[in-house]
N, C-alpha and C. Protein backbone atom coordinates (compact mmCIF):
# COMPACT_ATOMS: atom_id res chain seq x y z
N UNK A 1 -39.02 -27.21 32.03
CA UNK A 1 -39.93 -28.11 31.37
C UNK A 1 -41.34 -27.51 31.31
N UNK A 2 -41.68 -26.83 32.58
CA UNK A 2 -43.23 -26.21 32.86
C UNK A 2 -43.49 -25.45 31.62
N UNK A 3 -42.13 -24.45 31.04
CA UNK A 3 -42.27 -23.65 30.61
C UNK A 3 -42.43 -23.77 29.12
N UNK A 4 -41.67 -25.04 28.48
CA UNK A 4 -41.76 -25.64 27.17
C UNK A 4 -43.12 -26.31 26.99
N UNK A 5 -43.38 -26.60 28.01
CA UNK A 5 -45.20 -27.24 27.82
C UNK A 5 -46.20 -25.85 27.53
N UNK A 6 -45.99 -24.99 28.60
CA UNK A 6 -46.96 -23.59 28.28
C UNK A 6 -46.91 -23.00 27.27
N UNK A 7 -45.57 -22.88 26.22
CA UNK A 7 -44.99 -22.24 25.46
C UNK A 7 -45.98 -23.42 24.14
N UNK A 8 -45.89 -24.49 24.44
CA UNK A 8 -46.35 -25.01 23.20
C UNK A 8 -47.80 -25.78 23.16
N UNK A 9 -48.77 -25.63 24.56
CA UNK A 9 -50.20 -25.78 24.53
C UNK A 9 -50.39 -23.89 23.97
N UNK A 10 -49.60 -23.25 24.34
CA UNK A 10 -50.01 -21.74 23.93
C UNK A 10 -49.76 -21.62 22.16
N UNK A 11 -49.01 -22.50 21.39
CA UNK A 11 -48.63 -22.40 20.21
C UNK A 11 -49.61 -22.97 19.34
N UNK A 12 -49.99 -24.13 19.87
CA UNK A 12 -51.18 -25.07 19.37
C UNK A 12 -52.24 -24.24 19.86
N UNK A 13 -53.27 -24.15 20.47
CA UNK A 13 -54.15 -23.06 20.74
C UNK A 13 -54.02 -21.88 19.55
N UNK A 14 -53.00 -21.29 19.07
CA UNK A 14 -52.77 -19.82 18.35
C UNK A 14 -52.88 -20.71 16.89
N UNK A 15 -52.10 -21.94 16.81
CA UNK A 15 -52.24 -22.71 15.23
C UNK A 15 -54.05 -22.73 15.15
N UNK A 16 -54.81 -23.20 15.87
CA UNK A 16 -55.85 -24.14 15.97
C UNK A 16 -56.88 -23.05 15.76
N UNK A 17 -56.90 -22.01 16.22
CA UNK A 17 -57.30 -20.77 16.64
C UNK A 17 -57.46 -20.16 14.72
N UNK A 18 -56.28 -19.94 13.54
CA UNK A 18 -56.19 -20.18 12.46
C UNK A 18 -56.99 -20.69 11.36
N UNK A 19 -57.19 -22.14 11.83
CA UNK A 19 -57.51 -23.10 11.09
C UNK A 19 -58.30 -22.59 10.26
N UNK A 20 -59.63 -22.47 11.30
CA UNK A 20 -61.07 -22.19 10.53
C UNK A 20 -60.97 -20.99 9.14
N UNK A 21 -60.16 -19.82 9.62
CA UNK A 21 -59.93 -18.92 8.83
C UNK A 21 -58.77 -19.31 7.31
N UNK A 22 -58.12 -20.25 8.01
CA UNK A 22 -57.34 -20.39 6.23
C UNK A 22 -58.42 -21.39 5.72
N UNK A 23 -59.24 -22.31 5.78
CA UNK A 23 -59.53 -23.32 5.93
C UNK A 23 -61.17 -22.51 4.39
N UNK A 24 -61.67 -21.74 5.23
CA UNK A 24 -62.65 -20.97 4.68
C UNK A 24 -61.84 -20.06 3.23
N UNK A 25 -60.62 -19.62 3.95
CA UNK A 25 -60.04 -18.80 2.23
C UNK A 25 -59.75 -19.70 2.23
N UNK A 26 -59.19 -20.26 2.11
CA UNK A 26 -58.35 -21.52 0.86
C UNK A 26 -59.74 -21.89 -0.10
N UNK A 27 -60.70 -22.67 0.56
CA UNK A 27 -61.94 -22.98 -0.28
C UNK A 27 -62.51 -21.94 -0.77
N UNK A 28 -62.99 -20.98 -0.42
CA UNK A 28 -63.23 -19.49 -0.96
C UNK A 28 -62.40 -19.14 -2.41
N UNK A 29 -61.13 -19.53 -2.64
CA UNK A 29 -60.18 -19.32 -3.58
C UNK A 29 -60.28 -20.40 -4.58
N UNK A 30 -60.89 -21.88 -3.72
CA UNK A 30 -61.14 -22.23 -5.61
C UNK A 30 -62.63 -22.42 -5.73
N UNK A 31 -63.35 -22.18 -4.91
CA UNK A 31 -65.00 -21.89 -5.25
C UNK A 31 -64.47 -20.24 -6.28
N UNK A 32 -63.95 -19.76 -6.24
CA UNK A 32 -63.97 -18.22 -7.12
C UNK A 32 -64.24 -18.48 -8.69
N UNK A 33 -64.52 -18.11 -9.72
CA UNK A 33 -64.05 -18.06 -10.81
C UNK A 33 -65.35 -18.92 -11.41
N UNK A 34 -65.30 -19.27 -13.06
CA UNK A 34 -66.66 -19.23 -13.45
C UNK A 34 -66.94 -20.83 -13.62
N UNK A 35 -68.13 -21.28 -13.31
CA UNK A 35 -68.30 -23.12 -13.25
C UNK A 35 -70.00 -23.06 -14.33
N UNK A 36 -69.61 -24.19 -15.45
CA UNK A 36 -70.48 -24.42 -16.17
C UNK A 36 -70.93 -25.64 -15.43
N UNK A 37 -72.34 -25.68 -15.94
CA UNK A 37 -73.25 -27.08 -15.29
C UNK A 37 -73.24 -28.53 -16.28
N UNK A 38 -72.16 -29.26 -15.79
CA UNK A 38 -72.52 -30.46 -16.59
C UNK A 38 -73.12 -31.64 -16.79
N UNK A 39 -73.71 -31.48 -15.28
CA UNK A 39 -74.82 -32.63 -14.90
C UNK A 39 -75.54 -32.06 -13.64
N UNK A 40 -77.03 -32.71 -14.08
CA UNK A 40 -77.86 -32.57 -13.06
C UNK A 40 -78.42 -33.93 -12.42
N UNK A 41 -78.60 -33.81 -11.29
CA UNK A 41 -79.30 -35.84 -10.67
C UNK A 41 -80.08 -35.64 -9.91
N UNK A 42 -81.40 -36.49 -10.16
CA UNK A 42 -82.27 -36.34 -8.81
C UNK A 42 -81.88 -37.87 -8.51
N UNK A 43 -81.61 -38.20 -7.11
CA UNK A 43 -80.87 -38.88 -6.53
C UNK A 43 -82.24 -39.45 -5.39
N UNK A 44 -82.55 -40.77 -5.13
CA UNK A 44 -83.74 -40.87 -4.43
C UNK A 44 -83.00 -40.68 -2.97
N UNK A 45 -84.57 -40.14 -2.28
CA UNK A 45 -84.08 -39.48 -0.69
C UNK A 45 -83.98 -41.11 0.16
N UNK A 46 -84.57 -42.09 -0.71
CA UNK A 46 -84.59 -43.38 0.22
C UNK A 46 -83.54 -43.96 0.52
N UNK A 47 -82.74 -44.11 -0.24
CA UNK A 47 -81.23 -44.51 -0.33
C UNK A 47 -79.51 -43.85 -0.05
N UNK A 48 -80.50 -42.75 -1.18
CA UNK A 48 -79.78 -41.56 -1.60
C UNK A 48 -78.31 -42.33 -2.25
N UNK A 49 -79.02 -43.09 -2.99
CA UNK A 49 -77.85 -43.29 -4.19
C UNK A 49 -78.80 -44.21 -6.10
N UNK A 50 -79.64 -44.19 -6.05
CA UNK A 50 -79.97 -44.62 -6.54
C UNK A 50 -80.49 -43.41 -7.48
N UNK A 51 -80.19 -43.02 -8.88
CA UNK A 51 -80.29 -42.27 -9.56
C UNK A 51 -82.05 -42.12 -10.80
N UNK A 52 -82.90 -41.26 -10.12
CA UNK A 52 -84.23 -41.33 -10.49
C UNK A 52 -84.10 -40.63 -11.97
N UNK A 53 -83.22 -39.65 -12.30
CA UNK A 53 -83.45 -39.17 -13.68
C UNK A 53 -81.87 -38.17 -13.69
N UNK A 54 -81.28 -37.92 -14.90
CA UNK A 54 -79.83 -37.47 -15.01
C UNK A 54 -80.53 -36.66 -16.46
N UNK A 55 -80.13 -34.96 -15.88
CA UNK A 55 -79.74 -34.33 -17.07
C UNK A 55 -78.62 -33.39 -17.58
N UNK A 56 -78.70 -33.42 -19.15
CA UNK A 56 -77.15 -33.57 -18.98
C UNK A 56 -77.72 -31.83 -20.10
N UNK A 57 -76.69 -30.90 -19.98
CA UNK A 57 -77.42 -29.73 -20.43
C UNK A 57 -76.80 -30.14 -21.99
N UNK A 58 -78.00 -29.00 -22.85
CA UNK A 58 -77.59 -29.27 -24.25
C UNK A 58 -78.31 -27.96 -25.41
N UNK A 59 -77.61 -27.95 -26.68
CA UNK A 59 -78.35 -26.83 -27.41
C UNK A 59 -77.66 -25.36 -26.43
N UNK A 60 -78.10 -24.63 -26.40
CA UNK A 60 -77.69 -22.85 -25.69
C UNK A 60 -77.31 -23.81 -24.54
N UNK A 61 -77.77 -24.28 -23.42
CA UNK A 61 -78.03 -24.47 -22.46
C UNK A 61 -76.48 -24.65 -21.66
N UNK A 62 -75.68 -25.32 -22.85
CA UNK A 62 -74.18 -25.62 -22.04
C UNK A 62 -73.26 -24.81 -22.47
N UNK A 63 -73.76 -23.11 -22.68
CA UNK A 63 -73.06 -22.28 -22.21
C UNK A 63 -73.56 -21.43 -20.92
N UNK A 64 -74.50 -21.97 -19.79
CA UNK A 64 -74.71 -21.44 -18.68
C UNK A 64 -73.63 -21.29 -17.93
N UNK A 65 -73.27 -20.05 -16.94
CA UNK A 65 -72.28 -20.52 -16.20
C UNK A 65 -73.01 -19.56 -14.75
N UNK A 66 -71.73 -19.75 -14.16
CA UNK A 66 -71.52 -19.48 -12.55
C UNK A 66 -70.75 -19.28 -12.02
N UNK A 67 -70.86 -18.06 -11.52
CA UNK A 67 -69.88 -17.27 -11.44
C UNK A 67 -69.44 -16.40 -9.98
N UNK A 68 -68.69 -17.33 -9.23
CA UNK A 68 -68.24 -16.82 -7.82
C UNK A 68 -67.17 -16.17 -7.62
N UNK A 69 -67.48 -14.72 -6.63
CA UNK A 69 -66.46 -13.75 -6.28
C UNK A 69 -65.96 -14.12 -4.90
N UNK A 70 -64.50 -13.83 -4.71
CA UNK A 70 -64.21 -13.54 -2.91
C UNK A 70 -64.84 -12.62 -2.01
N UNK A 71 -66.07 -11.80 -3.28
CA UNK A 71 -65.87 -10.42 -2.46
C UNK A 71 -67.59 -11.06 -2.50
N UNK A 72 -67.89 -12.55 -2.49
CA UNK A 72 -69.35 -12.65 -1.70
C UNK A 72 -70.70 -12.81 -3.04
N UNK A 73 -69.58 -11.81 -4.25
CA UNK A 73 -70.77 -11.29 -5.20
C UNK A 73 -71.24 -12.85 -6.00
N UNK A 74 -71.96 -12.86 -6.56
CA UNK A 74 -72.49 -14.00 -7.79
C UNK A 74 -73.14 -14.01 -8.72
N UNK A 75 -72.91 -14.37 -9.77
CA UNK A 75 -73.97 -14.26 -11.14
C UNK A 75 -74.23 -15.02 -11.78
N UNK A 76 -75.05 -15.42 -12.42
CA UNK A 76 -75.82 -16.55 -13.10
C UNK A 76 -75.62 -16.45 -14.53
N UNK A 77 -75.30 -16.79 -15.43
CA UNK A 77 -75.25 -15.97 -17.07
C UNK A 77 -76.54 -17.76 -17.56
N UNK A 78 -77.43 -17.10 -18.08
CA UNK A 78 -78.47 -18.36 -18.55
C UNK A 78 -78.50 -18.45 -20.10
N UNK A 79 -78.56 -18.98 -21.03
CA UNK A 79 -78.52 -19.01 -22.19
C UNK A 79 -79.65 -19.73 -22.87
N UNK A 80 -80.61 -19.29 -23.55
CA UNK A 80 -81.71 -20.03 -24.64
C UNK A 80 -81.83 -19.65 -25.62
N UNK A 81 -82.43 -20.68 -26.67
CA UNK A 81 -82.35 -20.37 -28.05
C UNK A 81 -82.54 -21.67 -28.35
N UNK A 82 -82.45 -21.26 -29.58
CA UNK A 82 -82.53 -22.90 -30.49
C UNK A 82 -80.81 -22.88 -31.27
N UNK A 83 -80.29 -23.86 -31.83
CA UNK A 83 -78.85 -23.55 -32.31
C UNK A 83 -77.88 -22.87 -32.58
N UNK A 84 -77.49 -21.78 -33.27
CA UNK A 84 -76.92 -20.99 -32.91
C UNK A 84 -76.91 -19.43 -32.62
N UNK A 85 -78.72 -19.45 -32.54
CA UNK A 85 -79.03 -18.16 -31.90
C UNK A 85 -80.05 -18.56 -30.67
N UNK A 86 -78.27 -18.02 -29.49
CA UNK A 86 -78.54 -18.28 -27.99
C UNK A 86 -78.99 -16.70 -27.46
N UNK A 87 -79.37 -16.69 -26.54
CA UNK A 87 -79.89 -15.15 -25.77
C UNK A 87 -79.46 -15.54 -24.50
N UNK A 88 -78.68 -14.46 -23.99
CA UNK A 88 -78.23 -14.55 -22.31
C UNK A 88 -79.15 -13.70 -21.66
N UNK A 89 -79.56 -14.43 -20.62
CA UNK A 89 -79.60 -13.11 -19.28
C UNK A 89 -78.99 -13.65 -18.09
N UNK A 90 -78.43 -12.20 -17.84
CA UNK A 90 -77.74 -12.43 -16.72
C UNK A 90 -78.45 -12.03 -15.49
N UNK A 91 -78.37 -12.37 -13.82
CA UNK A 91 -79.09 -12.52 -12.62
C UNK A 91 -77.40 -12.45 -11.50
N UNK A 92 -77.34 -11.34 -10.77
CA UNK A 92 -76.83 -11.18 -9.97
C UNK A 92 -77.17 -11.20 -8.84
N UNK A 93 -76.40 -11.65 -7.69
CA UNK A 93 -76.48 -11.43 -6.35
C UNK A 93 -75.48 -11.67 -5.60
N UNK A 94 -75.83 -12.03 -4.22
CA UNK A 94 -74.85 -12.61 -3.32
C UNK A 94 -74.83 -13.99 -2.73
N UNK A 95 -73.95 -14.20 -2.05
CA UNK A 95 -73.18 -15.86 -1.71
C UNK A 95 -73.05 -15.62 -0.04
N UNK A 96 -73.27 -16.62 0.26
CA UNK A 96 -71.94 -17.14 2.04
C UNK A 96 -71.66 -18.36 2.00
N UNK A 97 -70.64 -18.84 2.34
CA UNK A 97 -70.05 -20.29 2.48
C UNK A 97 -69.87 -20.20 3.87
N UNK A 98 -69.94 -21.71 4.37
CA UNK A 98 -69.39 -21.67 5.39
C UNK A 98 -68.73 -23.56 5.40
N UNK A 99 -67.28 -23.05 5.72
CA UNK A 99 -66.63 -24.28 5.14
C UNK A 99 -66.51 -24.96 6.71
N UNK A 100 -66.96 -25.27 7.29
CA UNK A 100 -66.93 -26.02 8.51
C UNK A 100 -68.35 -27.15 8.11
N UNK A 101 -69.11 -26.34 8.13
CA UNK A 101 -70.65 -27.07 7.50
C UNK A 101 -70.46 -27.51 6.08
N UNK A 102 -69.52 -27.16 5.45
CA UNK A 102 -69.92 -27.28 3.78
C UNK A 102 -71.03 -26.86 2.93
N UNK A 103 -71.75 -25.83 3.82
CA UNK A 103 -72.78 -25.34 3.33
C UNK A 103 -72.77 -23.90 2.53
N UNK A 104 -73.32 -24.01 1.24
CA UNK A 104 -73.45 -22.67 0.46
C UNK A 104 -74.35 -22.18 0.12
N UNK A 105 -74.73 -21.09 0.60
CA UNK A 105 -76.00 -20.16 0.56
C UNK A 105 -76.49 -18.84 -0.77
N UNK A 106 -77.09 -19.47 -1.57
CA UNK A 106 -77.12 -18.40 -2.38
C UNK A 106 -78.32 -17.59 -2.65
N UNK A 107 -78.41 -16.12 -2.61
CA UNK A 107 -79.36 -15.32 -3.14
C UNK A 107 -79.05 -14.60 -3.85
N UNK A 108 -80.13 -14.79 -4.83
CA UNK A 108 -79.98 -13.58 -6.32
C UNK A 108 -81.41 -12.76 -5.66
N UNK A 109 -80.58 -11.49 -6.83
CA UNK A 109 -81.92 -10.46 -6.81
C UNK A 109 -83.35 -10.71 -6.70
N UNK A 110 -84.18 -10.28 -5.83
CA UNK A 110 -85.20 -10.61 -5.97
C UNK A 110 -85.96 -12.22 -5.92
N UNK A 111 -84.86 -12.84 -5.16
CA UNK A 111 -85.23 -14.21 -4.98
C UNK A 111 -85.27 -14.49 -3.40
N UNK A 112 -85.19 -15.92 -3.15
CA UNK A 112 -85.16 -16.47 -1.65
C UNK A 112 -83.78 -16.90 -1.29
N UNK A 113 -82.97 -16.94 0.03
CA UNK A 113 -82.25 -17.34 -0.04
C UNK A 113 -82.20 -18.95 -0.76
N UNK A 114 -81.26 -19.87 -1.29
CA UNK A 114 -81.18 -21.13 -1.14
C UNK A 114 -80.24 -21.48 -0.60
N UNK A 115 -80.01 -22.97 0.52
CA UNK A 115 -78.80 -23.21 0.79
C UNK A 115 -78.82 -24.79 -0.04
N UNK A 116 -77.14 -24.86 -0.13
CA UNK A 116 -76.83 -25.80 -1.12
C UNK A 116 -75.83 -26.68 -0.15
N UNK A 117 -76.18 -27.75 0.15
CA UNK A 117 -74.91 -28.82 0.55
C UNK A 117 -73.59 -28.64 -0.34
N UNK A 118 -72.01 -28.57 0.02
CA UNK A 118 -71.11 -29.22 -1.00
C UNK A 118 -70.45 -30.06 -0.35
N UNK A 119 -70.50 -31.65 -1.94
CA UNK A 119 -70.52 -32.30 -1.86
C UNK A 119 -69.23 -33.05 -2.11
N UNK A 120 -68.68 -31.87 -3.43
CA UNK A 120 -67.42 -31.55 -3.66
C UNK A 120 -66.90 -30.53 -4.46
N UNK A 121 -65.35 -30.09 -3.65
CA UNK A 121 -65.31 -28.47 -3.94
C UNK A 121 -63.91 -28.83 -4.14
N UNK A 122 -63.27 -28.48 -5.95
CA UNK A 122 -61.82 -28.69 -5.84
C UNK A 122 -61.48 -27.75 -7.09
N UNK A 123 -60.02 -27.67 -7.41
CA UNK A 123 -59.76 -26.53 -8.63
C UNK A 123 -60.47 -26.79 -10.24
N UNK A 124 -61.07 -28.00 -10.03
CA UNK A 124 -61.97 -28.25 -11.38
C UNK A 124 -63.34 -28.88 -11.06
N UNK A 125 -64.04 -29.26 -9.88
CA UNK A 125 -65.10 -29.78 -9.78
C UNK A 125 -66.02 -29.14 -8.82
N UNK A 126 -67.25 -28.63 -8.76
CA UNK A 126 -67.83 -28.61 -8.33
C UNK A 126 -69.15 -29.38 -7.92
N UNK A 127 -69.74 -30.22 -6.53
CA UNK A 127 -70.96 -30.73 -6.65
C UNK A 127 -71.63 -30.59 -5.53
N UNK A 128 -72.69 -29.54 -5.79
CA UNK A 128 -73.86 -29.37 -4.85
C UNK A 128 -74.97 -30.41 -4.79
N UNK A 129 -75.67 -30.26 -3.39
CA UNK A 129 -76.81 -30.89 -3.47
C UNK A 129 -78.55 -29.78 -2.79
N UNK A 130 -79.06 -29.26 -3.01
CA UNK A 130 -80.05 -29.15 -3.03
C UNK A 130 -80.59 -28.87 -1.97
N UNK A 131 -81.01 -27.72 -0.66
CA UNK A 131 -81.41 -28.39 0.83
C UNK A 131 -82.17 -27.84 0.73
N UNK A 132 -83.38 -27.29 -0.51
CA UNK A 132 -84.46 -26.50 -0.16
C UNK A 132 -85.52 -27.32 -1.26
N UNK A 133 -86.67 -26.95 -1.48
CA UNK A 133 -87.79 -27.01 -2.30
C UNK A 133 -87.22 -28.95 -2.95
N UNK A 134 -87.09 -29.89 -2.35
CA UNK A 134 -86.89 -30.90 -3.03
C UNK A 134 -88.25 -31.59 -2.88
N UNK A 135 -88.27 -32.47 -3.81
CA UNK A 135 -89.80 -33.46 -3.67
C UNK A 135 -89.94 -34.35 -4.03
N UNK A 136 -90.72 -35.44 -3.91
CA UNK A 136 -90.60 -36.66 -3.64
C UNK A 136 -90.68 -36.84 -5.09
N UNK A 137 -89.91 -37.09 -6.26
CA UNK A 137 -90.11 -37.50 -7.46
C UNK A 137 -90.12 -38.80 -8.10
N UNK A 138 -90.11 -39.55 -7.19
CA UNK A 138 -90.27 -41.43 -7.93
C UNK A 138 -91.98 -42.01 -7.05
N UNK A 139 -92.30 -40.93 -6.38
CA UNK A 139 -93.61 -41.59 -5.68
C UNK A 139 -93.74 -42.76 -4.57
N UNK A 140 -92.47 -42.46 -4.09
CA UNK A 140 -92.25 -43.43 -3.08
C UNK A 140 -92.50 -42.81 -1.50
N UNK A 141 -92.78 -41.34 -1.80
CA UNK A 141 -93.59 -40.94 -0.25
C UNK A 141 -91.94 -39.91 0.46
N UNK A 142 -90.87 -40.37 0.00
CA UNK A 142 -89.76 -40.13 0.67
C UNK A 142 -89.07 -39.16 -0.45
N UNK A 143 -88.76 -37.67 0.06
CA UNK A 143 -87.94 -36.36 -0.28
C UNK A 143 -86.82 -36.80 -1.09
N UNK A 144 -87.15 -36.70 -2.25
CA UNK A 144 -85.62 -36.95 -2.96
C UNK A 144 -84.88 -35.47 -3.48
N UNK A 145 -83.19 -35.48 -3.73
CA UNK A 145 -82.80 -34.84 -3.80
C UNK A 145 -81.78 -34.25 -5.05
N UNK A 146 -81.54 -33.62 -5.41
CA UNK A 146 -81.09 -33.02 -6.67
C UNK A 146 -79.57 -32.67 -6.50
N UNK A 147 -78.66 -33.31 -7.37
CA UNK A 147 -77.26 -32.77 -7.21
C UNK A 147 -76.83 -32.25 -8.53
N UNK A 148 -75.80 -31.35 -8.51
CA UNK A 148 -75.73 -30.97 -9.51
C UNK A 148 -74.26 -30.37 -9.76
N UNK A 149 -73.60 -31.01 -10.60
CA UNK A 149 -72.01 -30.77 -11.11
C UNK A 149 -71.67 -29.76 -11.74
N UNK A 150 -70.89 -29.32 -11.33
CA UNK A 150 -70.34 -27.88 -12.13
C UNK A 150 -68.70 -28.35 -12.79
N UNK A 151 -68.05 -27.86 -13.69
CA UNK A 151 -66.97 -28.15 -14.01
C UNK A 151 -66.21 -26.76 -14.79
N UNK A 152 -64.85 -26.63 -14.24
CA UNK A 152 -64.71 -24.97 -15.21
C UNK A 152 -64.46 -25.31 -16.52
């Protein structure tokens, strides 16, 4: 009996031990691949549900995308113009996730890191929230915050 107990606190320990690592690829695997922006929200910090202003991209703008690698890399493709003469530039860098926190960290070239709350991460939705440079935008004294939907 001693020995079926050791045999299987030692099995659980080696499962548990796992977790974190499939847990991080698995999400890693559908954060990959390219996410357009289909909504933006500043969301008040008082409540944090009460919606201060919603934009929704339009014209060049809703062919921006985003674009996450396994291998860490990331790129931005931005699009402006007026109707149907759009201009891209593109902005590369790097990523870290860390799927225990739900937190995603991104730096492009020549920028600051940012880290991004996720809010939700699935094979078609993406929604961050904002954990840097936010500001009080309804004048109520209290940090409001910015979320923002991605969809492939």
């Amino acid at each position: 009996m001693k020995k079926h107990l050791l045999l299987f606190a030692f099995s659980a320990l080696a499962l548990t031990s796992c977790e974190d690592d499939d847990v991080q690829g698995y999400e890693l695997d559908m954060l990959k691949g390219e996410w357009k922006t289909v909504k933006t929200e500043v969301i008040s910090g008082a409540d944090n549900k009460t919606v201060i202003n919603t934009m929704i991209p339009s014209g060049c703008e809703t062919k921006n995308t985003v674009e996450f690698r396994t291998d860490y890399y990331l790129s931005y493709n931005a699009f402006t113009g007026v109707g149907a003469n759009c201009n891209s530039t593109k902005t590369e860098g790097t990523y870290s996730y860390d799927s225990e926190k739900k937190v995603l960290v991104t730096k492009f070239d020549n920028d600051n890191e940012r880290p991004y709350q996720v809010i939700i991460l699935s094979n078609s939705e993406l929604k961050t929230m904002t954990m840097s440079d936010n500001i009080d935008q309804d004048g109520d004294l209290v940090i409001d915050y910015t979320y923002t939907t991605y969809k492939r």
